[in-house]
C-alpha atoms as a PDB file:
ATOM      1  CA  UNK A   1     -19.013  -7.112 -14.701  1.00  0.00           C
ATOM      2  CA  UNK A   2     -22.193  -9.009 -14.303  1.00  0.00           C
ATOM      3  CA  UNK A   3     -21.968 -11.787 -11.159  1.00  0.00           C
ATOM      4  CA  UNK A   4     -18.752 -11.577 -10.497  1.00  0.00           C
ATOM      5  CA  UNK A   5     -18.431 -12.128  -6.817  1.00  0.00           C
ATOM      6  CA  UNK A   6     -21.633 -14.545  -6.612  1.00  0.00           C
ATOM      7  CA  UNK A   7     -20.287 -17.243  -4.945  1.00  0.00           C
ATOM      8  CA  UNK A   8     -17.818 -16.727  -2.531  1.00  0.00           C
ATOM      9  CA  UNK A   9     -17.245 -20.222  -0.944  1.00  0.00           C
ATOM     10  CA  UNK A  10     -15.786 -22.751  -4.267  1.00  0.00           C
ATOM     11  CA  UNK A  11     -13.841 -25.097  -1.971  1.00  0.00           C
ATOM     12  CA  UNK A  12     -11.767 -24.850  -5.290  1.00  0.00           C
ATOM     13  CA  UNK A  13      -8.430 -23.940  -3.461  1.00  0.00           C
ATOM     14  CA  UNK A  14      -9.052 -26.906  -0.427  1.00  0.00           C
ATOM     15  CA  UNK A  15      -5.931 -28.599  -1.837  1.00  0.00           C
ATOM     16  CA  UNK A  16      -3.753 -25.331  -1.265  1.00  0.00           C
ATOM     17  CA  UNK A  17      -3.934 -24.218  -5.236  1.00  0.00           C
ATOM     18  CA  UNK A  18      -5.579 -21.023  -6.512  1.00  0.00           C
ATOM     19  CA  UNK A  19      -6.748 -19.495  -9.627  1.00  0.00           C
ATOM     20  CA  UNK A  20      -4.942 -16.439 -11.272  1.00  0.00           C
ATOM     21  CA  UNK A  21      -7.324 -14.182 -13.217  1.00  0.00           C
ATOM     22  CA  UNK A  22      -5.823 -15.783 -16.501  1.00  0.00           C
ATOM     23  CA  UNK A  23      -7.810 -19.112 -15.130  1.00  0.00           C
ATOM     24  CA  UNK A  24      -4.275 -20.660 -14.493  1.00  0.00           C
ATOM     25  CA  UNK A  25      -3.985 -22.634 -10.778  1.00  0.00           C
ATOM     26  CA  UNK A  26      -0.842 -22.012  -8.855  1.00  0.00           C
ATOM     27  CA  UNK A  27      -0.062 -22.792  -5.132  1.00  0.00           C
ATOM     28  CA  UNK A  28      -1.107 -20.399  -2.780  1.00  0.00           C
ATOM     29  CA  UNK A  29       2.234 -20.215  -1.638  1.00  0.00           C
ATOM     30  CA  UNK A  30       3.635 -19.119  -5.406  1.00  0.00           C
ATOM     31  CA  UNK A  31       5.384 -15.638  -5.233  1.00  0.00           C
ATOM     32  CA  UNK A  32       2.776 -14.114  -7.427  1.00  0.00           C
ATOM     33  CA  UNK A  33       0.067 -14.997  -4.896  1.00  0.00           C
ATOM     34  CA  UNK A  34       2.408 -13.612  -1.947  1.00  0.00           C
ATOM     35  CA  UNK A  35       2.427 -10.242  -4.137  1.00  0.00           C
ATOM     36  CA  UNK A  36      -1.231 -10.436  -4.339  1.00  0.00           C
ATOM     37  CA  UNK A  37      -2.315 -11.086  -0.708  1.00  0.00           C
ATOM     38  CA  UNK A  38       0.268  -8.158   0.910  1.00  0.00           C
ATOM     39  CA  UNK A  39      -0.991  -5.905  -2.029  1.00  0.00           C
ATOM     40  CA  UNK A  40      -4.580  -6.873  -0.534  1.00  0.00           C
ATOM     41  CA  UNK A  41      -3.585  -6.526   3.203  1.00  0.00           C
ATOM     42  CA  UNK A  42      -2.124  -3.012   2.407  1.00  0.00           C
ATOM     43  CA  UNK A  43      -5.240  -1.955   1.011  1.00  0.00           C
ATOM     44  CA  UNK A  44      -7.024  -3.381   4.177  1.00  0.00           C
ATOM     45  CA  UNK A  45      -4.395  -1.032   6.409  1.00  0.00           C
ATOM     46  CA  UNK A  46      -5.691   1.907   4.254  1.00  0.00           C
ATOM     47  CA  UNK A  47      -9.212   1.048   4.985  1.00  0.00           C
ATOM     48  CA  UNK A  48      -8.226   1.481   8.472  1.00  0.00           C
ATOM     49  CA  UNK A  49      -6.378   4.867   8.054  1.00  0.00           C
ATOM     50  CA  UNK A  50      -9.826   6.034   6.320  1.00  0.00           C
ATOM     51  CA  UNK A  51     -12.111   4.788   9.513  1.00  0.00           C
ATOM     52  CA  UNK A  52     -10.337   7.245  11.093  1.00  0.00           C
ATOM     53  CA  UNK A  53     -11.629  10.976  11.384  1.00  0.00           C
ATOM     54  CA  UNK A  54      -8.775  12.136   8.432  1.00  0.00           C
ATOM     55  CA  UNK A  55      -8.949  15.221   6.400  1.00  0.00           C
ATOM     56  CA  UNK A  56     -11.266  15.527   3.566  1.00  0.00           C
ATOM     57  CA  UNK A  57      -8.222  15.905   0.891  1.00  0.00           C
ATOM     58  CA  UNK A  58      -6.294  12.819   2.567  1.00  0.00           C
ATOM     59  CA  UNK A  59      -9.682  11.101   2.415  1.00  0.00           C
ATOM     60  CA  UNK A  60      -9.810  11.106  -1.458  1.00  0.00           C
ATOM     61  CA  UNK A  61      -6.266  10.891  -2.089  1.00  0.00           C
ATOM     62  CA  UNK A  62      -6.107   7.615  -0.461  1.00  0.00           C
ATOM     63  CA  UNK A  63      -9.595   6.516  -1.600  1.00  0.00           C
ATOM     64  CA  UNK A  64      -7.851   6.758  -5.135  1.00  0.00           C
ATOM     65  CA  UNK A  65      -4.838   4.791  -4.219  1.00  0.00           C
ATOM     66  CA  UNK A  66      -7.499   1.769  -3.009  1.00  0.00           C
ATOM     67  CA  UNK A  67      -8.673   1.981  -6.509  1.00  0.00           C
ATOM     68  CA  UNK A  68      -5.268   1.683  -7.751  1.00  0.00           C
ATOM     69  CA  UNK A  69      -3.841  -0.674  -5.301  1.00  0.00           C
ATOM     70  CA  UNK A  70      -7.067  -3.108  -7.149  1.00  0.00           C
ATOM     71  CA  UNK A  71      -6.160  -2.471 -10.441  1.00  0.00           C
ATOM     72  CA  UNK A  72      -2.627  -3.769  -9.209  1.00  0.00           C
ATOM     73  CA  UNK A  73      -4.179  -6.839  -7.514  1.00  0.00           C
ATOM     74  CA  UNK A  74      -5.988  -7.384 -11.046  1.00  0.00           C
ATOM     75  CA  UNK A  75      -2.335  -6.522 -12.746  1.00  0.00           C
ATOM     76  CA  UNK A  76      -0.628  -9.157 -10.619  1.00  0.00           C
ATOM     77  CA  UNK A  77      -3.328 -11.680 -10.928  1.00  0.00           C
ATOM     78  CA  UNK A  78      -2.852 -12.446 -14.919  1.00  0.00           C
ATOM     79  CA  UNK A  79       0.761 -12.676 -16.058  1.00  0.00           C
ATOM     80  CA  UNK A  80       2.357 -10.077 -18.210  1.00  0.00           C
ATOM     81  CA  UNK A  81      -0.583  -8.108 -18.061  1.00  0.00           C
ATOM     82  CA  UNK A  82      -0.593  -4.378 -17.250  1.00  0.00           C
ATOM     83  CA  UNK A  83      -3.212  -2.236 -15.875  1.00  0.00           C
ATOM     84  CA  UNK A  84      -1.488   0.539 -13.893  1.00  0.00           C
ATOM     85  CA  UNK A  85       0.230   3.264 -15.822  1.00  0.00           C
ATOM     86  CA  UNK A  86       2.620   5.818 -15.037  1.00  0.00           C
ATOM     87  CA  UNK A  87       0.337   8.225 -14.374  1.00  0.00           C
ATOM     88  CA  UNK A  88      -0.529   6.741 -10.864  1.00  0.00           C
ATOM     89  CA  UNK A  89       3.206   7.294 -10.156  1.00  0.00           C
ATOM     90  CA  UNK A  90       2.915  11.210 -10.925  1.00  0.00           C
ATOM     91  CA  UNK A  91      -0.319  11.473  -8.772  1.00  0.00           C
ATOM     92  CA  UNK A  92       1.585   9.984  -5.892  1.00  0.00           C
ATOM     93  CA  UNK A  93       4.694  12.206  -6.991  1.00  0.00           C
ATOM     94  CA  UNK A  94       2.270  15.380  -6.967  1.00  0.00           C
ATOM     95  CA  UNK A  95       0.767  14.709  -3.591  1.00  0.00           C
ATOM     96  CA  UNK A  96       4.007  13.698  -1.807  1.00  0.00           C
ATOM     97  CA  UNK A  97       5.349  17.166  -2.493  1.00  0.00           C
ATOM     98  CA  UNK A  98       2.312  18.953  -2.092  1.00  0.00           C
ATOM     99  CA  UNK A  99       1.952  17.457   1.616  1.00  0.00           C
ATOM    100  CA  UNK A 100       5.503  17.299   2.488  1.00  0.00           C
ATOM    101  CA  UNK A 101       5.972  20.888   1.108  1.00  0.00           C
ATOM    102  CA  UNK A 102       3.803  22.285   4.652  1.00  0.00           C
ATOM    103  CA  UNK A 103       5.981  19.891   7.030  1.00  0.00           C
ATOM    104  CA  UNK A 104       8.964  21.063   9.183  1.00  0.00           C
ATOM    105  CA  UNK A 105      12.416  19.284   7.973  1.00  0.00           C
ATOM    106  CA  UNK A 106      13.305  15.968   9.919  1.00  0.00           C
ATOM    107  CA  UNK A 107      16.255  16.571  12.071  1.00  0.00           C
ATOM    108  CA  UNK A 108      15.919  12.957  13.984  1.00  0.00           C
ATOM    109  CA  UNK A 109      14.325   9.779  13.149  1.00  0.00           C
ATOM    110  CA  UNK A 110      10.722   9.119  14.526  1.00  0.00           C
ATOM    111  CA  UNK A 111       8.991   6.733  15.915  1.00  0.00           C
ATOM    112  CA  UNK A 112       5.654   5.192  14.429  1.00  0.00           C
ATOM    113  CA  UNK A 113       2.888   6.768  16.325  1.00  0.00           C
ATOM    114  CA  UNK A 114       1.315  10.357  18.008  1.00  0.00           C
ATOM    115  CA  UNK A 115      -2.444  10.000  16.729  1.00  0.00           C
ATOM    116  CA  UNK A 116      -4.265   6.812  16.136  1.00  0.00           C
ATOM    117  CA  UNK A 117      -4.716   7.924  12.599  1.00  0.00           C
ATOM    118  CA  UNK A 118      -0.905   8.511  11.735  1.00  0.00           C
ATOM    119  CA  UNK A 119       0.009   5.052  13.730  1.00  0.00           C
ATOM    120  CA  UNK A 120      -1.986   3.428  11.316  1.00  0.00           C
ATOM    121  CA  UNK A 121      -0.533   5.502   8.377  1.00  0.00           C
ATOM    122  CA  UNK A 122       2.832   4.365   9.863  1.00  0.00           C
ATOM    123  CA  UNK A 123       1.770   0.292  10.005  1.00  0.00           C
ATOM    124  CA  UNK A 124       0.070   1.072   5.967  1.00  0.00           C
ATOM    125  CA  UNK A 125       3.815   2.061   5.493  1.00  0.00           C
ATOM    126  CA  UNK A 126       5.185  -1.417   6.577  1.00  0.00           C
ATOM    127  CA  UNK A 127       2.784  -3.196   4.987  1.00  0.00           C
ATOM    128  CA  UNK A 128       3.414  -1.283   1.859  1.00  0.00           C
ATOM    129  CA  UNK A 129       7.296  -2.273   2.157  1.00  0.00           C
ATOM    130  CA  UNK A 130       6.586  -5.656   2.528  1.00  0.00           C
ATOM    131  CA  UNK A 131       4.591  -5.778  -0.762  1.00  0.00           C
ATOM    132  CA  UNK A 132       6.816  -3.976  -2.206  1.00  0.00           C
ATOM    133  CA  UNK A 133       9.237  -6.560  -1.143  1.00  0.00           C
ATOM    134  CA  UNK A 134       7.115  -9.492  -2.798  1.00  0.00           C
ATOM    135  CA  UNK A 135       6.840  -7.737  -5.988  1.00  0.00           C
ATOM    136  CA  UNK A 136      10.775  -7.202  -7.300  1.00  0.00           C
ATOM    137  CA  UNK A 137      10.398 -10.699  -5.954  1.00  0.00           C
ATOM    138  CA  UNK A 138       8.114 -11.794  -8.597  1.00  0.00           C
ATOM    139  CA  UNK A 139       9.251  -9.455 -10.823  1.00  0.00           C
ATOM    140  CA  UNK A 140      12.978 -11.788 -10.120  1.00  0.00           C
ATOM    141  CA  UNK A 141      11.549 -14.160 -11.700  1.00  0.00           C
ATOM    142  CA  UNK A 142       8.468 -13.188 -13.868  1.00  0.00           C
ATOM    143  CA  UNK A 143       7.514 -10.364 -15.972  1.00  0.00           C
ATOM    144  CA  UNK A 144       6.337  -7.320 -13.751  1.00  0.00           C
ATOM    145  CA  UNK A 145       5.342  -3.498 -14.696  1.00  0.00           C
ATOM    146  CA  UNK A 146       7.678  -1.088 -13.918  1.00  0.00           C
ATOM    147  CA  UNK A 147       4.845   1.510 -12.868  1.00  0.00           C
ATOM    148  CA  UNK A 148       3.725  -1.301 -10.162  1.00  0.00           C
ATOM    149  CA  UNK A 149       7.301  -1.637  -8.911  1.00  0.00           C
ATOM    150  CA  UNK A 150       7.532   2.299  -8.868  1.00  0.00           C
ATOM    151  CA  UNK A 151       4.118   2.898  -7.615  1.00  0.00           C
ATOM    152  CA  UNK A 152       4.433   0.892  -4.246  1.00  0.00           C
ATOM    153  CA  UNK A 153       7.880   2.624  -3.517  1.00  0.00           C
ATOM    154  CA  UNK A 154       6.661   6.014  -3.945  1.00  0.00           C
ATOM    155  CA  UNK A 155       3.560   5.095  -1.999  1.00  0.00           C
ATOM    156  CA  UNK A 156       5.388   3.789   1.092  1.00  0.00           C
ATOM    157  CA  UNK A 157       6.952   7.572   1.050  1.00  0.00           C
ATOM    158  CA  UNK A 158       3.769   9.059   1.259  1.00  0.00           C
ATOM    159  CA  UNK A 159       2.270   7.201   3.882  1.00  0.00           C
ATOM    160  CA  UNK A 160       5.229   8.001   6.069  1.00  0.00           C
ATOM    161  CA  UNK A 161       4.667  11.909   5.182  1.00  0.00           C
ATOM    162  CA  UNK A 162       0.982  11.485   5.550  1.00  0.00           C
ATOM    163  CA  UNK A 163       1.779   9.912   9.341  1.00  0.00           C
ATOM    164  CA  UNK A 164       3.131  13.121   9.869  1.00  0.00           C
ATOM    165  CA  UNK A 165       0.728  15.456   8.303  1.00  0.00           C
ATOM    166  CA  UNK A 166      -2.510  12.943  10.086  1.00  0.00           C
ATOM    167  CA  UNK A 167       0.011  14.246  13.319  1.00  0.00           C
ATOM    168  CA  UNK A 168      -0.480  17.855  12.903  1.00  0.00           C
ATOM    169  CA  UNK A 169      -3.934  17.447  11.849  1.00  0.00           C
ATOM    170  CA  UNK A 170      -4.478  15.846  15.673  1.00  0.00           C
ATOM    171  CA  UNK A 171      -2.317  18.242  17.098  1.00  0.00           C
ATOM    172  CA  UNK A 172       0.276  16.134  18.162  1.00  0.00           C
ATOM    173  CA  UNK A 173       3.909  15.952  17.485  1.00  0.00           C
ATOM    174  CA  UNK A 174       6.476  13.565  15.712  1.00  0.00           C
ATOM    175  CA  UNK A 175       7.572  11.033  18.439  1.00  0.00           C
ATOM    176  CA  UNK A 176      11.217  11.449  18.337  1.00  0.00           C
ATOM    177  CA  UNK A 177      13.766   9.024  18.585  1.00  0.00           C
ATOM    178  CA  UNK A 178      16.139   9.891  21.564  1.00  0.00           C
ATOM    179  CA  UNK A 179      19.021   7.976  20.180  1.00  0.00           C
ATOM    180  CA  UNK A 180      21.143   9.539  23.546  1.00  0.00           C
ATOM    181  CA  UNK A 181      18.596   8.366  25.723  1.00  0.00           C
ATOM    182  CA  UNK A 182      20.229   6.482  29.513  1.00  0.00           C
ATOM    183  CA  UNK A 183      19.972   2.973  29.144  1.00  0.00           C
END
Protein backbone atom coordinates (compact mmCIF):
# COMPACT_ATOMS: atom_id res chain seq x y z
CA UNK A 1 0.00 0.00 0.00
CA UNK A 2 3.01 2.16 0.39
CA UNK A 3 1.97 6.18 1.06
CA UNK A 4 -1.27 5.99 0.49
CA UNK A 5 -2.85 8.47 2.78
CA UNK A 6 0.31 10.95 2.74
CA UNK A 7 -1.23 13.93 1.96
CA UNK A 8 -4.46 14.57 3.13
CA UNK A 9 -5.17 18.25 2.12
CA UNK A 10 -5.00 18.27 -2.30
CA UNK A 11 -7.36 21.24 -2.64
CA UNK A 12 -8.08 18.91 -5.71
CA UNK A 13 -11.94 18.80 -5.06
CA UNK A 14 -12.14 23.01 -4.27
CA UNK A 15 -14.30 23.21 -7.41
CA UNK A 16 -16.90 20.60 -5.94
CA UNK A 17 -15.40 17.48 -8.18
CA UNK A 18 -13.79 14.35 -6.72
CA UNK A 19 -11.74 11.48 -7.73
CA UNK A 20 -13.16 7.84 -7.88
CA UNK A 21 -10.51 5.19 -7.17
CA UNK A 22 -10.50 4.46 -11.06
CA UNK A 23 -8.78 8.20 -11.19
CA UNK A 24 -12.10 9.39 -12.89
CA UNK A 25 -13.50 13.06 -11.37
CA UNK A 26 -17.18 13.26 -10.74
CA UNK A 27 -19.18 15.90 -8.71
CA UNK A 28 -19.36 15.40 -5.24
CA UNK A 29 -22.88 15.48 -5.52
CA UNK A 30 -22.92 12.29 -8.20
CA UNK A 31 -25.00 9.33 -6.74
CA UNK A 32 -21.96 7.17 -6.55
CA UNK A 33 -20.29 9.65 -4.18
CA UNK A 34 -23.70 9.89 -2.08
CA UNK A 35 -23.30 5.90 -1.80
CA UNK A 36 -19.83 6.39 -0.72
CA UNK A 37 -20.09 9.10 1.99
CA UNK A 38 -23.41 7.31 3.90
CA UNK A 39 -21.43 3.96 3.46
CA UNK A 40 -18.55 6.03 5.33
CA UNK A 41 -20.89 7.74 7.93
CA UNK A 42 -22.35 4.24 8.79
CA UNK A 43 -19.08 2.97 9.49
CA UNK A 44 -18.44 6.13 11.68
CA UNK A 45 -21.96 5.15 13.70
CA UNK A 46 -20.31 1.69 14.24
CA UNK A 47 -17.23 3.24 15.58
CA UNK A 48 -19.47 4.73 18.04
CA UNK A 49 -21.42 1.50 18.97
CA UNK A 50 -17.74 -0.01 19.61
CA UNK A 51 -16.66 3.09 22.10
CA UNK A 52 -19.16 1.75 24.01
CA UNK A 53 -18.51 -0.97 26.81
CA UNK A 54 -20.19 -3.93 24.23
CA UNK A 55 -19.64 -7.58 24.54
CA UNK A 56 -16.50 -9.14 23.46
CA UNK A 57 -18.37 -11.33 20.58
CA UNK A 58 -20.40 -8.10 19.37
CA UNK A 59 -17.02 -6.37 19.53
CA UNK A 60 -15.48 -8.54 16.72
CA UNK A 61 -18.49 -9.15 14.83
CA UNK A 62 -18.86 -5.58 14.13
CA UNK A 63 -15.09 -4.90 13.94
CA UNK A 64 -15.43 -7.30 10.82
CA UNK A 65 -18.32 -5.54 9.29
CA UNK A 66 -15.96 -2.07 9.45
CA UNK A 67 -13.61 -4.07 7.41
CA UNK A 68 -16.26 -4.94 5.08
CA UNK A 69 -18.20 -1.81 5.04
CA UNK A 70 -14.27 -0.47 3.47
CA UNK A 71 -13.96 -2.96 1.07
CA UNK A 72 -17.53 -1.63 -0.05
CA UNK A 73 -16.36 2.02 0.04
CA UNK A 74 -13.33 0.70 -2.22
CA UNK A 75 -16.17 -1.41 -4.32
CA UNK A 76 -18.23 1.73 -4.86
CA UNK A 77 -15.33 3.95 -5.53
CA UNK A 78 -14.21 2.27 -9.09
CA UNK A 79 -17.10 1.37 -11.38
CA UNK A 80 -18.08 -2.16 -12.09
CA UNK A 81 -15.65 -3.32 -9.79
CA UNK A 82 -16.38 -5.91 -7.08
CA UNK A 83 -14.71 -6.57 -3.90
CA UNK A 84 -17.36 -7.93 -1.50
CA UNK A 85 -18.55 -11.45 -2.01
CA UNK A 86 -21.34 -13.39 -0.86
CA UNK A 87 -19.76 -14.70 1.82
CA UNK A 88 -20.08 -11.40 3.90
CA UNK A 89 -23.85 -11.91 3.37
CA UNK A 90 -23.75 -15.51 5.11
CA UNK A 91 -21.59 -14.12 8.04
CA UNK A 92 -24.23 -11.51 8.63
CA UNK A 93 -26.95 -14.32 7.94
CA UNK A 94 -25.10 -16.61 10.63
CA UNK A 95 -24.87 -13.97 13.30
CA UNK A 96 -28.40 -12.54 12.86
CA UNK A 97 -29.79 -15.92 13.82
CA UNK A 98 -27.34 -16.78 16.24
CA UNK A 99 -28.20 -13.43 18.27
CA UNK A 100 -31.78 -13.24 17.53
CA UNK A 101 -32.12 -17.01 18.36
CA UNK A 102 -31.59 -15.89 22.57
CA UNK A 103 -34.19 -12.85 22.18
CA UNK A 104 -37.87 -12.96 23.34
CA UNK A 105 -40.41 -12.61 20.18
CA UNK A 106 -41.56 -8.91 19.42
CA UNK A 107 -45.14 -8.55 20.27
CA UNK A 108 -45.11 -4.48 19.77
CA UNK A 109 -42.96 -2.16 17.94
CA UNK A 110 -40.07 -0.41 19.90
CA UNK A 111 -38.71 2.54 20.21
CA UNK A 112 -34.90 3.37 19.47
CA UNK A 113 -33.23 3.48 22.77
CA UNK A 114 -32.82 1.69 26.62
CA UNK A 115 -28.84 1.72 26.85
CA UNK A 116 -26.57 4.21 25.27
CA UNK A 117 -24.98 1.36 23.45
CA UNK A 118 -28.25 -0.07 21.75
CA UNK A 119 -29.42 3.77 20.94
CA UNK A 120 -26.50 3.98 18.96
CA UNK A 121 -27.00 0.45 17.43
CA UNK A 122 -30.52 1.81 16.66
CA UNK A 123 -29.12 5.35 14.85
CA UNK A 124 -26.16 2.64 12.92
CA UNK A 125 -29.56 1.11 11.76
CA UNK A 126 -30.81 4.40 10.10
CA UNK A 127 -27.81 5.25 8.80
CA UNK A 128 -27.46 1.84 7.33
CA UNK A 129 -31.04 2.35 5.57
CA UNK A 130 -30.12 5.41 4.20
CA UNK A 131 -27.06 3.89 2.42
CA UNK A 132 -28.79 1.34 1.56
CA UNK A 133 -31.11 3.75 0.00
CA UNK A 134 -28.21 5.47 -2.10
CA UNK A 135 -26.98 2.28 -3.37
CA UNK A 136 -30.19 0.62 -5.48
CA UNK A 137 -29.93 4.28 -6.32
CA UNK A 138 -26.73 3.96 -8.06
CA UNK A 139 -27.23 0.66 -8.80
CA UNK A 140 -30.66 2.51 -10.96
CA UNK A 141 -28.48 3.73 -12.95
CA UNK A 142 -24.95 2.09 -12.87
CA UNK A 143 -23.63 -1.29 -12.49
CA UNK A 144 -23.71 -2.38 -8.69
CA UNK A 145 -22.89 -5.91 -6.87
CA UNK A 146 -25.61 -7.73 -5.79
CA UNK A 147 -23.69 -8.91 -2.51
CA UNK A 148 -23.32 -4.96 -1.68
CA UNK A 149 -27.04 -4.41 -2.26
CA UNK A 150 -27.73 -7.63 -0.09
CA UNK A 151 -25.11 -7.00 2.43
CA UNK A 152 -26.41 -3.50 3.67
CA UNK A 153 -30.06 -4.92 3.93
CA UNK A 154 -29.17 -7.78 5.97
CA UNK A 155 -26.92 -5.56 8.03
CA UNK A 156 -29.59 -2.97 8.91
CA UNK A 157 -31.46 -6.28 10.44
CA UNK A 158 -28.77 -6.99 12.60
CA UNK A 159 -28.13 -3.81 14.04
CA UNK A 160 -31.76 -3.59 15.03
CA UNK A 161 -31.37 -7.21 16.78
CA UNK A 162 -28.06 -6.21 18.16
CA UNK A 163 -30.00 -2.89 19.79
CA UNK A 164 -31.82 -5.38 21.49
CA UNK A 165 -29.30 -7.87 22.53
CA UNK A 166 -26.67 -4.42 23.62
CA UNK A 167 -30.34 -3.97 25.82
CA UNK A 168 -30.15 -7.09 27.73
CA UNK A 169 -26.53 -6.93 27.99
CA UNK A 170 -27.25 -3.41 30.11
CA UNK A 171 -30.05 -4.82 31.73
CA UNK A 172 -32.59 -2.82 30.38
CA UNK A 173 -35.67 -3.49 28.44
CA UNK A 174 -37.11 -2.85 24.84
CA UNK A 175 -38.83 0.62 25.03
CA UNK A 176 -42.20 -0.22 23.85
CA UNK A 177 -44.36 1.59 21.74
CA UNK A 178 -47.75 2.27 23.56
CA UNK A 179 -49.67 2.71 20.40
CA UNK A 180 -53.05 3.07 23.00
CA UNK A 181 -51.37 5.56 24.88
CA UNK A 182 -54.05 9.04 26.02
CA UNK A 183 -53.27 11.73 23.86
Amino acid sequence: MGHRLSKITTRTGDAGETGLGDGARVPKDHPRVAALGDVDELNSALGLILAEDVPQDIRSALGEVQQDLLDLGGELSIPGHAILKPDRVLFLDRSLASWNEGLPPLKEFILPGGSRAAAAAHLARTVCRRAERSVVSLARKEAVGEPARRYLNRLSDLLFVLARVLNRAAGVGDVQWRHQRKR
